[in-house]
Protein backbone atom coordinates (compact mmCIF):
# COMPACT_ATOMS: atom_id res chain seq x y z
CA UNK A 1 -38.55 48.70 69.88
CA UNK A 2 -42.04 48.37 70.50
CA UNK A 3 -43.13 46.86 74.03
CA UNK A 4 -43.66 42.72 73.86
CA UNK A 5 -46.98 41.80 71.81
CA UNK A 6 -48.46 38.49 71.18
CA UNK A 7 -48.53 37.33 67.51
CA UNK A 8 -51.21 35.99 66.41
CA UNK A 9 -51.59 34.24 62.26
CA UNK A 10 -54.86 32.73 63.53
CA UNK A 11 -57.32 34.59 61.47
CA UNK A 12 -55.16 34.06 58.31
CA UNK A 13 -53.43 37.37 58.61
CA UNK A 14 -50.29 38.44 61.09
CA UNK A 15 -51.35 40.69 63.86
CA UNK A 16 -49.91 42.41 67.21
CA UNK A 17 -51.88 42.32 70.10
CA UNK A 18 -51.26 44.52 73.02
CA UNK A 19 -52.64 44.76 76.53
CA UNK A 20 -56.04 46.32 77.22
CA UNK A 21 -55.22 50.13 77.98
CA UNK A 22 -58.89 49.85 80.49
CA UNK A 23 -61.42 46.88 81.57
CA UNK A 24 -63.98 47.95 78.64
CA UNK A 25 -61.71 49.55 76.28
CA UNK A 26 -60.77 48.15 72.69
CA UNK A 27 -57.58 45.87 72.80
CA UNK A 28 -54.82 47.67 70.61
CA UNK A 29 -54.30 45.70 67.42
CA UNK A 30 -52.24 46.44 64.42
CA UNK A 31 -52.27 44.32 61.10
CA UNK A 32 -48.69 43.17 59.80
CA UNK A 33 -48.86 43.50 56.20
CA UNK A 34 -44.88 42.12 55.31
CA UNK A 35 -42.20 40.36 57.23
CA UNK A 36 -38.65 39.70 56.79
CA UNK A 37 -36.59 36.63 58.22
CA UNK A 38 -32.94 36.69 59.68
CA UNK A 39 -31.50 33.63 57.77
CA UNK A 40 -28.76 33.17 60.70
CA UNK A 41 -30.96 32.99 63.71
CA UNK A 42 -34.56 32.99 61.60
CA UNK A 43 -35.96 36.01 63.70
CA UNK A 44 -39.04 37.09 61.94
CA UNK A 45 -39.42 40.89 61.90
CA UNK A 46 -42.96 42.49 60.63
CA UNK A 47 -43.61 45.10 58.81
CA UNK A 48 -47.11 47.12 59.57
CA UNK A 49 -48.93 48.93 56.36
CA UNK A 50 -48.72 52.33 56.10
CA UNK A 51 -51.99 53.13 58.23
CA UNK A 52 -51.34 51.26 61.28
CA UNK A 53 -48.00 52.60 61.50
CA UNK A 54 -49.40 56.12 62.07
CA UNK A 55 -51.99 54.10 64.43
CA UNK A 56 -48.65 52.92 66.30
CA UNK A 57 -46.92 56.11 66.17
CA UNK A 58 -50.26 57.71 67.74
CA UNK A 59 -50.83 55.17 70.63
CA UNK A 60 -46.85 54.68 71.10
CA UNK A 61 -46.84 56.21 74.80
CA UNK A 62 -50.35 54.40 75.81
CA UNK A 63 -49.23 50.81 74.55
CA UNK A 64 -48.78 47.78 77.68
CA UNK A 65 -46.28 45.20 77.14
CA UNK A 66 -48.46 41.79 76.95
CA UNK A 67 -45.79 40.15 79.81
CA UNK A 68 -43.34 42.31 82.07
CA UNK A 69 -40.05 43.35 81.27
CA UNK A 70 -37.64 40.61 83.16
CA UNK A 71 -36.10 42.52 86.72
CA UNK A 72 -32.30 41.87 86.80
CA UNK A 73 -32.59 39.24 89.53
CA UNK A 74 -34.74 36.87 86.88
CA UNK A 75 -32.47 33.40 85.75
CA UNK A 76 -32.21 33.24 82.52
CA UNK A 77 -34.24 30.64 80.45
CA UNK A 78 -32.94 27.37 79.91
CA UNK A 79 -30.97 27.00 76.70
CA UNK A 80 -30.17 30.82 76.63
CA UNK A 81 -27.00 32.08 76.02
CA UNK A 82 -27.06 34.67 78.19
């Protein structure tokens, strides 16, 4: 899986935003072009075209997670089942 990204249907089309990589440098951004839906738990899982995916494949390594990955010693949110 991908590091976290914010989701963003705003502009009328699905994209994933990640962290700046640098102060002045272009914020990565990939265009979702098809999703699918989990009917149990109604996860929604994109799908990116065909040319952002080799955009993703390219910047993989160089990607920043848009929040932190949770340390073992963070509670659990309310309502989780974990």
């Amino acid at each position: 899986m991908s590091p976290l990204a914010d989701f963003d249907s705003s502009s009328g089309s699905l994209r994933l935003l990640f962290k700046r990589p640098g102060f002045l440098e272009a914020r990565p951004i990939f265009l979702v072009g098809r999703a699918r839906v989990c009917r149990s738990c109604l996860a929604v899982v994109p799908f990116l075209d065909q040319r952002h995916r080799q955009e993703l494949a390219e910047k993989w390594d160089e990607l920043i997670p848009v929040a932190p990955d949770p340390t073992p010693e963070t509670p659990p949110s309310p309502g989780s089942p974990s």
